[in-house]
N, C-alpha and C. Protein backbone atom coordinates (compact mmCIF):
# COMPACT_ATOMS: atom_id res chain seq x y z
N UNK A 1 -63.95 112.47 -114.98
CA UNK A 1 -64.78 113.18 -115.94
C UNK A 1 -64.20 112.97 -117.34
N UNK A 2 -65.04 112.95 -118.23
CA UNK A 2 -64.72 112.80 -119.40
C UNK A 2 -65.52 113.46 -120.38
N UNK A 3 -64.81 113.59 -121.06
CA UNK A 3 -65.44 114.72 -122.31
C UNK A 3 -65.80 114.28 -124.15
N UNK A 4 -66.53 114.61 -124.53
CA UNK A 4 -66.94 113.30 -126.27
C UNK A 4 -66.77 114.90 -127.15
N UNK A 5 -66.33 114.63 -127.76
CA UNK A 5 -66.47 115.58 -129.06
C UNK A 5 -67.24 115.34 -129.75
N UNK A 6 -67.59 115.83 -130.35
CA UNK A 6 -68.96 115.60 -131.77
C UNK A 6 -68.44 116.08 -133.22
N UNK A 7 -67.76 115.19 -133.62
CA UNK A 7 -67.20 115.98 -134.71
C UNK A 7 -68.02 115.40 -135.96
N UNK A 8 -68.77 116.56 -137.03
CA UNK A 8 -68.88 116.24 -137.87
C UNK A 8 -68.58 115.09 -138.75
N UNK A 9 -69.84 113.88 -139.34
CA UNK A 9 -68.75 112.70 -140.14
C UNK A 9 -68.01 113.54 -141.16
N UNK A 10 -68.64 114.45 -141.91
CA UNK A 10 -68.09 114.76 -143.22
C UNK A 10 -66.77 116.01 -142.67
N UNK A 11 -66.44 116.09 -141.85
CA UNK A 11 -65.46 116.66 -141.11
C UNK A 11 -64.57 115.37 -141.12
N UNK A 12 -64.61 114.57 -140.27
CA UNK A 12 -63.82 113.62 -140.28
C UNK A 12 -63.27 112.77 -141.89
N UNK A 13 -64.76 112.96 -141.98
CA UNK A 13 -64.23 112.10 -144.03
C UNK A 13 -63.33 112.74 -144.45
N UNK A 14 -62.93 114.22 -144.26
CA UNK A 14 -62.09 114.64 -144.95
C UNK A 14 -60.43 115.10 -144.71
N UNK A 15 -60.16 114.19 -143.00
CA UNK A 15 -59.23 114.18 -142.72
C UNK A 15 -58.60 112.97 -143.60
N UNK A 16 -56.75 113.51 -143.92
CA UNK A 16 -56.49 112.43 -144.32
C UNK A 16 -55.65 111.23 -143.33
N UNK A 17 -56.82 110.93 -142.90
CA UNK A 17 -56.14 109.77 -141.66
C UNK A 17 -56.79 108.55 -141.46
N UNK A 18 -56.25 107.46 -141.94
CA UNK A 18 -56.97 106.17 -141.92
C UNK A 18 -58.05 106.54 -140.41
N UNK A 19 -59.27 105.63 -140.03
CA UNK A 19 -60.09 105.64 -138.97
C UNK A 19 -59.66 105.46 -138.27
N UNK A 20 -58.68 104.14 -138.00
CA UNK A 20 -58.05 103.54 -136.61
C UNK A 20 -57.84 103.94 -136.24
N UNK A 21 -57.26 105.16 -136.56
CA UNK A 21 -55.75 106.27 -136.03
C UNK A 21 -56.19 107.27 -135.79
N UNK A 22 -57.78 108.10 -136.07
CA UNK A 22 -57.99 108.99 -135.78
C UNK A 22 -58.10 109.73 -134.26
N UNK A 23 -58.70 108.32 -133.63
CA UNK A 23 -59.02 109.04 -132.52
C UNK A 23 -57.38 109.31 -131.47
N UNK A 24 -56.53 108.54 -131.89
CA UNK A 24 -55.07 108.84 -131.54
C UNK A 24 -54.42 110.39 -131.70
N UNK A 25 -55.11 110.61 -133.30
CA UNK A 25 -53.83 111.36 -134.10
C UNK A 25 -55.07 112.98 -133.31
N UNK A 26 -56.24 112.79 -132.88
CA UNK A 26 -56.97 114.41 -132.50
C UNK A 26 -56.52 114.23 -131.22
N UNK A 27 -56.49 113.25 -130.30
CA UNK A 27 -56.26 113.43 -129.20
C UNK A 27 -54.02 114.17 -129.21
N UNK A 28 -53.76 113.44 -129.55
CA UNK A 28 -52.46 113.84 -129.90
C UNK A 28 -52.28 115.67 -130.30
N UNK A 29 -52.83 115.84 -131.13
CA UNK A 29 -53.20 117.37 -131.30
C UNK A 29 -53.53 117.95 -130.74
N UNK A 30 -54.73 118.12 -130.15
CA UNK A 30 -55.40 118.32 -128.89
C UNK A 30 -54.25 118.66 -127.77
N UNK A 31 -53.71 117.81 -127.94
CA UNK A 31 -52.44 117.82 -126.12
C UNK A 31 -51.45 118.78 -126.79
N UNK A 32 -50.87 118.61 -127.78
CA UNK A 32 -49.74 119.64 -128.54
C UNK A 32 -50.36 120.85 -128.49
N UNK A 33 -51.74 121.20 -128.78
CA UNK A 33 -52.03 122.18 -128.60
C UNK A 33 -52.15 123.34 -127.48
N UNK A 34 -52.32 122.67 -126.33
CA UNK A 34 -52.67 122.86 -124.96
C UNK A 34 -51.49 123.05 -124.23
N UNK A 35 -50.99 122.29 -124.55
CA UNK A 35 -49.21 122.31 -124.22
C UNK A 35 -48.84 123.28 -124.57
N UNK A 36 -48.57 124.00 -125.79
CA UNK A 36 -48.12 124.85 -126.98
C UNK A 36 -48.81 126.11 -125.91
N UNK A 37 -49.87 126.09 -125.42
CA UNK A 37 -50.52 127.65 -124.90
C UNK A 37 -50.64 127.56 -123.39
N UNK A 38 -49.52 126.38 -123.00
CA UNK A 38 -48.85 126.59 -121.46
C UNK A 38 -50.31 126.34 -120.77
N UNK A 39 -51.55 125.36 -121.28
CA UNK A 39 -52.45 125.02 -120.84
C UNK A 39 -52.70 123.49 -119.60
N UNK A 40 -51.39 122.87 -119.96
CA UNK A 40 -51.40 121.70 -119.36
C UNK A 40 -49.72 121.37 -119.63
N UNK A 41 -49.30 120.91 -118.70
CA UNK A 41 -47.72 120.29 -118.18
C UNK A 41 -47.38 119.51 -119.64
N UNK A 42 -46.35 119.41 -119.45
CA UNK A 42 -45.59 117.91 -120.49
C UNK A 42 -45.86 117.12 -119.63
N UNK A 43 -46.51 116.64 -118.65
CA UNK A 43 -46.63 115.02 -118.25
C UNK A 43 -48.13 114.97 -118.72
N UNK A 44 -49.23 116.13 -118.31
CA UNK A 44 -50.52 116.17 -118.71
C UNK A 44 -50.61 115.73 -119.89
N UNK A 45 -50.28 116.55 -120.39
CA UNK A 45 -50.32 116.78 -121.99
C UNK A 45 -50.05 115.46 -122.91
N UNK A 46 -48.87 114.62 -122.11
CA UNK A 46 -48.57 113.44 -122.37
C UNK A 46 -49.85 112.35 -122.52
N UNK A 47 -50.16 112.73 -121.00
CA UNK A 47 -50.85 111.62 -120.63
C UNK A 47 -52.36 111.50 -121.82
N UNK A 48 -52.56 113.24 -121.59
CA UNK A 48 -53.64 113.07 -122.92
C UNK A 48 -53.48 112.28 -123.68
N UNK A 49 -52.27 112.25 -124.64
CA UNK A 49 -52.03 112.25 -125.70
C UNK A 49 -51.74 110.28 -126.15
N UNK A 50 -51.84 109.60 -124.90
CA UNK A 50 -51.75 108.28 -124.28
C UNK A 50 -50.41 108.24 -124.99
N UNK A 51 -49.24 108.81 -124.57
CA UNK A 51 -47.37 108.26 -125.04
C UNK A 51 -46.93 108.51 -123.81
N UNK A 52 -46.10 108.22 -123.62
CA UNK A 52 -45.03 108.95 -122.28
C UNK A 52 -43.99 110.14 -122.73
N UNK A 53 -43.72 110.77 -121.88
CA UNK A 53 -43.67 111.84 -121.88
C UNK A 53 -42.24 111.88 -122.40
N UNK A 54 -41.46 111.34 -122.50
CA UNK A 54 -40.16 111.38 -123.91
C UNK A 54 -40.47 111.53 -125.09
N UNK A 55 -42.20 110.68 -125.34
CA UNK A 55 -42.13 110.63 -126.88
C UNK A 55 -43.19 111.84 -127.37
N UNK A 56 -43.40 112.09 -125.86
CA UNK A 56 -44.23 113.70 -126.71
C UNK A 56 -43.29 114.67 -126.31
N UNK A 57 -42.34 114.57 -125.78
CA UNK A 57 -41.10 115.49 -125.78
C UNK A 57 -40.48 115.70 -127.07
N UNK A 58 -40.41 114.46 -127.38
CA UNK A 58 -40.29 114.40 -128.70
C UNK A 58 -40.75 114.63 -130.24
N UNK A 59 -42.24 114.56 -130.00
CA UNK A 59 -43.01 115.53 -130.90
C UNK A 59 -43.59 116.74 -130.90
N UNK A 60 -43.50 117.05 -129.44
CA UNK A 60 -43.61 119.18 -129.72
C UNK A 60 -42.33 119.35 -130.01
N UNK A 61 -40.75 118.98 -130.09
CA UNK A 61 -39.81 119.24 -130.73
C UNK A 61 -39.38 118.95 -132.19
N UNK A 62 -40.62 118.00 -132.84
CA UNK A 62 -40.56 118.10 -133.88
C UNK A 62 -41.53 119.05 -134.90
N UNK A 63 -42.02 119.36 -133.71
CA UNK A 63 -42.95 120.38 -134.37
C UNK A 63 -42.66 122.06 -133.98
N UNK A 64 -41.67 122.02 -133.42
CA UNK A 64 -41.40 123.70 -133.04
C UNK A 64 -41.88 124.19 -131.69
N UNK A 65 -41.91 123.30 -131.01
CA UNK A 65 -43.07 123.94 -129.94
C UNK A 65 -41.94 123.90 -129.04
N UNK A 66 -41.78 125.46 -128.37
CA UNK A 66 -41.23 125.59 -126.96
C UNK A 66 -41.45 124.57 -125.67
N UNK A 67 -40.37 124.37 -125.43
CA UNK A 67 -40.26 123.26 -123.86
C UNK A 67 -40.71 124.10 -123.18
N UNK A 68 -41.45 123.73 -122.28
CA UNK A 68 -41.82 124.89 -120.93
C UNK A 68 -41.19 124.16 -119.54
N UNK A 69 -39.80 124.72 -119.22
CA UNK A 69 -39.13 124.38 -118.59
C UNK A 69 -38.38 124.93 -117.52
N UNK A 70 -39.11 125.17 -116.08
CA UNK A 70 -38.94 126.13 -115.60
C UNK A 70 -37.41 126.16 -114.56
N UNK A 71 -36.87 127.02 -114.35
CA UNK A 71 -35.80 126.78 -113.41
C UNK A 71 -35.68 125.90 -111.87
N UNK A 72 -37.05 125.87 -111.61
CA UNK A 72 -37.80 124.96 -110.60
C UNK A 72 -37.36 123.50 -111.20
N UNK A 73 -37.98 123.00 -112.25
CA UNK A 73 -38.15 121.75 -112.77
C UNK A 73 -36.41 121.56 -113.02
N UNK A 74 -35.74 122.37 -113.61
CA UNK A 74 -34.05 122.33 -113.81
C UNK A 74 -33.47 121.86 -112.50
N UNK A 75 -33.69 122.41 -111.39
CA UNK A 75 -32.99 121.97 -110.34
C UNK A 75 -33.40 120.94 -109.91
N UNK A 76 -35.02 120.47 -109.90
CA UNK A 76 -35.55 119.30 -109.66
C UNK A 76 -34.57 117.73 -110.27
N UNK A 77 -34.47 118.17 -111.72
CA UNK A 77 -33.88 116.95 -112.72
C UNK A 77 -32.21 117.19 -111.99
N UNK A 78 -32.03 118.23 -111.96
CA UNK A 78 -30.23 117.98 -111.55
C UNK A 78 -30.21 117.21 -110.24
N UNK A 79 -31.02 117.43 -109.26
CA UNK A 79 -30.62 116.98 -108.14
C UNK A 79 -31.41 115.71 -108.08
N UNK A 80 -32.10 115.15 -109.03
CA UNK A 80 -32.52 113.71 -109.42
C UNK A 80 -31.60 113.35 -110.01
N UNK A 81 -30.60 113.78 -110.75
CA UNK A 81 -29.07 113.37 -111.60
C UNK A 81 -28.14 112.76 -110.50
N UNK A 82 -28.02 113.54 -109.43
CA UNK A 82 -27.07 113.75 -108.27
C UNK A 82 -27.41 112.63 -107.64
N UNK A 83 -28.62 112.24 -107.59
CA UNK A 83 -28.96 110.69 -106.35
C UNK A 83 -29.28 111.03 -105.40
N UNK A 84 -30.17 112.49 -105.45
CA UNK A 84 -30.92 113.55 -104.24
C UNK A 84 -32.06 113.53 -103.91
């Protein structure tokens, strides 16, 4: 399933974001956002956002946004550390 937005042109005219890049830089937002309100995972959210999931790790941390990182997922990564 897939979903189209309809965004206003003169909405868009007045972003300041070359065209190429737009449909990158809303989808990108879009996922930070969703993420941000514990709506969709950091891999989801990633995947929205078409980066892998380091480099949008990397930009909800540049933007302030809480990791949602549960003690589940902590033991998961340690015992993926371990060779488990």
């Amino acid at each position: 399933m897939n979903v189209t937005l309809d965004i206003p042109d003169d909405v868009l005219a007045v972003l300041p974001i070359p065209e190429a890049e737009r449909d990158g830089y809303l989808l990108l937002e879009i996922a930070c956002a969703l993420y941000a309100r514990d709506l969709l995972s950091l891999g989801r959210a990633a995947e929205l956002a078409g980066m892998p999931k380091v480099t949008f790790g990397q930009e909800i941390g540049r933007r302030g946004i809480t990791r949602h990182y549960t003690e589940t997922e902590l033991e998961a990564d340690l015992a993926y550390g371990r060779g488990q």
